[in-house]
Protein backbone atom coordinates (compact mmCIF):
# COMPACT_ATOMS: atom_id res chain seq x y z
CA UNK A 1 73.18 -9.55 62.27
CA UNK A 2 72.03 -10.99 65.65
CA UNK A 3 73.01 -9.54 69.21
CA UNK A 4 76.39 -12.12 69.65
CA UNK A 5 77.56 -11.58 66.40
CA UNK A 6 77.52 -7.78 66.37
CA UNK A 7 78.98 -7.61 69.89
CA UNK A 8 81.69 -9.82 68.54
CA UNK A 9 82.72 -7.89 65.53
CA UNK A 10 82.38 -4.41 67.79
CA UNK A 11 84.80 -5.85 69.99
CA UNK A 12 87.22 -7.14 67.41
CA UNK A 13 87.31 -3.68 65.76
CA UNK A 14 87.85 -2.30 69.29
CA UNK A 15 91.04 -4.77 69.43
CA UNK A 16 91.85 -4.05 66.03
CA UNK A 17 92.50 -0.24 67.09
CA UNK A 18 93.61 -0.70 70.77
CA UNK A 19 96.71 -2.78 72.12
CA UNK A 20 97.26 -4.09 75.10
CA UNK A 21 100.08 -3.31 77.49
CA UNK A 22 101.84 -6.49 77.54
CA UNK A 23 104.38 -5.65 80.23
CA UNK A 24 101.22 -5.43 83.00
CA UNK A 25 99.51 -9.09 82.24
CA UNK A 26 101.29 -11.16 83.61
CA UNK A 27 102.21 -8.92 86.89
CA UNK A 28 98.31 -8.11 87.39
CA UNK A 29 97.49 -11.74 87.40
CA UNK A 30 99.99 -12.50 89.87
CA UNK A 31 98.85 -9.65 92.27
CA UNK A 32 95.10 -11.34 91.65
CA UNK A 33 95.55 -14.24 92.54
CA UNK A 34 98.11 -13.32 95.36
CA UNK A 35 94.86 -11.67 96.40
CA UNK A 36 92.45 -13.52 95.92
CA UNK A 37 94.13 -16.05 98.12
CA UNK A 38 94.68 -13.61 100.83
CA UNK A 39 91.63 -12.01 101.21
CA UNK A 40 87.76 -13.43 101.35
CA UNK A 41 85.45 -13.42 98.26
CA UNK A 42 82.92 -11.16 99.89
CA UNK A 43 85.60 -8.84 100.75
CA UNK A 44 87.76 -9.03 97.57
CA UNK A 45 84.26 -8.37 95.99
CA UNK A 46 83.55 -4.88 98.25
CA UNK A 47 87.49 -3.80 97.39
CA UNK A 48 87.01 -4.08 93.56
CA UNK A 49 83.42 -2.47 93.70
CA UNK A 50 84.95 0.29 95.60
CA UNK A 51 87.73 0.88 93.64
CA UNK A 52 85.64 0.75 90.41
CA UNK A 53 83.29 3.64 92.81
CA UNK A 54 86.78 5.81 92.94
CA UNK A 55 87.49 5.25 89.16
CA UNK A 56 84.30 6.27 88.12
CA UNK A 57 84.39 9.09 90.58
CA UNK A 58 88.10 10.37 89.28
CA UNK A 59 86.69 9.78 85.78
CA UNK A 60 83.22 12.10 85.97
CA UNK A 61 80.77 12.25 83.10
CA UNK A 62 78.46 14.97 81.74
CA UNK A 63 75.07 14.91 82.71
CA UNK A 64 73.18 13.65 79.83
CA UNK A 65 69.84 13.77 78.84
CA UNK A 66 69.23 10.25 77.50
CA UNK A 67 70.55 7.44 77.39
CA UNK A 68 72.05 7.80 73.94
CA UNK A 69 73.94 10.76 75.47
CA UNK A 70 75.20 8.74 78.26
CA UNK A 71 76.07 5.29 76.18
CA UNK A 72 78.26 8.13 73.86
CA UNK A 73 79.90 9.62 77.16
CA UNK A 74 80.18 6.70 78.79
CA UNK A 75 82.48 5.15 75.41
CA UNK A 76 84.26 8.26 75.22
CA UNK A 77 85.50 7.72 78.75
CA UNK A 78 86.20 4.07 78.44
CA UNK A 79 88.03 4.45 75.01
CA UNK A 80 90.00 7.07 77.02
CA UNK A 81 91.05 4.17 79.31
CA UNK A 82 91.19 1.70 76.58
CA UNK A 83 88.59 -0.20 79.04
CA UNK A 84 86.33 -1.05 75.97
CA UNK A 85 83.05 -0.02 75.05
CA UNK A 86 79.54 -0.32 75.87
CA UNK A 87 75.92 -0.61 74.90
CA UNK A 88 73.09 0.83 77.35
CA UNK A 89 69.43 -0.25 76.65
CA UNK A 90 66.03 0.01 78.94
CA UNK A 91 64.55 -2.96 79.56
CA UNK A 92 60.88 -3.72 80.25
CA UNK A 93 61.85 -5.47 83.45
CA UNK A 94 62.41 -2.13 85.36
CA UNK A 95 66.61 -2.19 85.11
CA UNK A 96 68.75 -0.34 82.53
CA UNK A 97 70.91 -2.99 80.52
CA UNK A 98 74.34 -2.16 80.42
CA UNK A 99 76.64 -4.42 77.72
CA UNK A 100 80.22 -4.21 78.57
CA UNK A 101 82.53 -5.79 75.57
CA UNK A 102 86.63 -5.54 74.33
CA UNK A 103 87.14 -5.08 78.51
CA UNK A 104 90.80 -5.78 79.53
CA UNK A 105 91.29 -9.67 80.01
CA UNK A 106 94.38 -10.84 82.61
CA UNK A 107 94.50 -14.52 82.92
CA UNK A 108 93.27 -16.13 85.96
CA UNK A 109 91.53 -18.62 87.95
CA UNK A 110 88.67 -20.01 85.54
CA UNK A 111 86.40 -20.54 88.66
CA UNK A 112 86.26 -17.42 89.98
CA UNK A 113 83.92 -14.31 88.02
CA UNK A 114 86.08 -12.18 86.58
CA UNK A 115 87.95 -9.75 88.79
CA UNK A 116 86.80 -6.62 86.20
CA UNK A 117 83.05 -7.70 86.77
CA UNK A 118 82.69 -5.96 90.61
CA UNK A 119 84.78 -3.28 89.69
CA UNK A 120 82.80 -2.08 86.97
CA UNK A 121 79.56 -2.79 89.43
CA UNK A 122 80.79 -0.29 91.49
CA UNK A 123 81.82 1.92 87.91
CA UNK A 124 78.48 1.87 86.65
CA UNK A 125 76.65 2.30 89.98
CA UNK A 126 78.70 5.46 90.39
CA UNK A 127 78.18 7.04 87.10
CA UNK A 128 74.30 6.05 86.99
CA UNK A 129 73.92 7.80 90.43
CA UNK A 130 75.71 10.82 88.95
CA UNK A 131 73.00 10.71 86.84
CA UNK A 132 70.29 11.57 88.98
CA UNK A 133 69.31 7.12 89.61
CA UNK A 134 68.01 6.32 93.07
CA UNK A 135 70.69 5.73 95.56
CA UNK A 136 69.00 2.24 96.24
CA UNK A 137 69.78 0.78 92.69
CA UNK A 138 72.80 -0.84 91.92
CA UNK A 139 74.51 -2.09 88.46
CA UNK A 140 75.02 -5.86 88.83
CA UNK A 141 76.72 -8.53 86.51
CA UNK A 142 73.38 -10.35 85.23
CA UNK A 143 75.11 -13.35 83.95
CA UNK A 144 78.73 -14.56 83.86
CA UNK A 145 79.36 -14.81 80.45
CA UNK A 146 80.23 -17.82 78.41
CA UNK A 147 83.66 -17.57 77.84
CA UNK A 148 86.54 -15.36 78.50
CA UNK A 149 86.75 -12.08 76.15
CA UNK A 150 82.28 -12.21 75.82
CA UNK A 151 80.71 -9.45 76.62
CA UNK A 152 79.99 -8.66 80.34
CA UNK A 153 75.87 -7.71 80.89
CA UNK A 154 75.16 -5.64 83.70
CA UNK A 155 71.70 -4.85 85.24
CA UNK A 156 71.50 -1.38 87.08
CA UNK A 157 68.30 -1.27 89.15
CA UNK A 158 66.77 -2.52 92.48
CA UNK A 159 68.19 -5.45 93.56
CA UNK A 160 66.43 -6.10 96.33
């Protein structure tokens, strides 16, 4: 089965065994938007990442040996949150690869990034430097992803 097609039926099991809380979709869209027209890009950027930095903090992991260890803590957690699940993978281009998929989806503005993606920047760069990673890496969102509900891939490394 390739990548997209495995990623797609992970996610649909995730959905299969999750729900979503109705009642909060339409009222976090509005505050998003509200927001987003309120406050600058950059900065609405730095306030997610942040707040993904606190979550991540209020929601510790173990420290793990491998990477295996900390994809396996790292679901645990999310499941927890019914945030999803994700895949973690070195790469040969000096980052760690971290796959993101079944995330929660609000509606919004098609042209911005999704509002999830610097939050979980600031998530993943939190828990990888509770790892032991240098404090000069990051995780970034390495491509905005096709359509809405795809996975989100993340790079955590030196951004330079």
């Amino acid at each position: 089965m390739s990548a997209p097609a495995d990623a797609e039926q992970i996610s649909l099991r995730y959905y299969a065994q999750q729900h979503c809380a109705r009642q909060w979709a339409h009222f976090i869209a509005a505050m998003f938007a509200e927001f987003e027209e309120r406050v600058d890009p950059v900065e609405a950027d730095q306030f997610l990442e942040t707040l993904g930095s606190r979550m991540a903090q209020s929601l510790p992991l173990r420290r793990c040996d491998n990477l295996e260890e900390l994809e396996e803590d790292m679901n645990a957690v999310l499941e927890g949150i019914d945030w999803g699940w994700v895949r973690i993978a070195e790469n040969g281009g000096g980052y760690i690869e971290i796959v993101h998929g079944a995330y929660p989806v609000v509606p919004q503005d098609e042209q911005r990034r999704t509002w999830l993606a610097p939050a979980l920047e600031g998530l993943y760069t939190e828990w990888m430097s509770g790892q032991g990673g240098d404090p000069s890496c990051t995780a970034r969102l390495a491509e905005s992803p096709g359509e809405v509900g795809a996975p989100l891939r993340f790079h955590y490394g030196s951004h330079g």
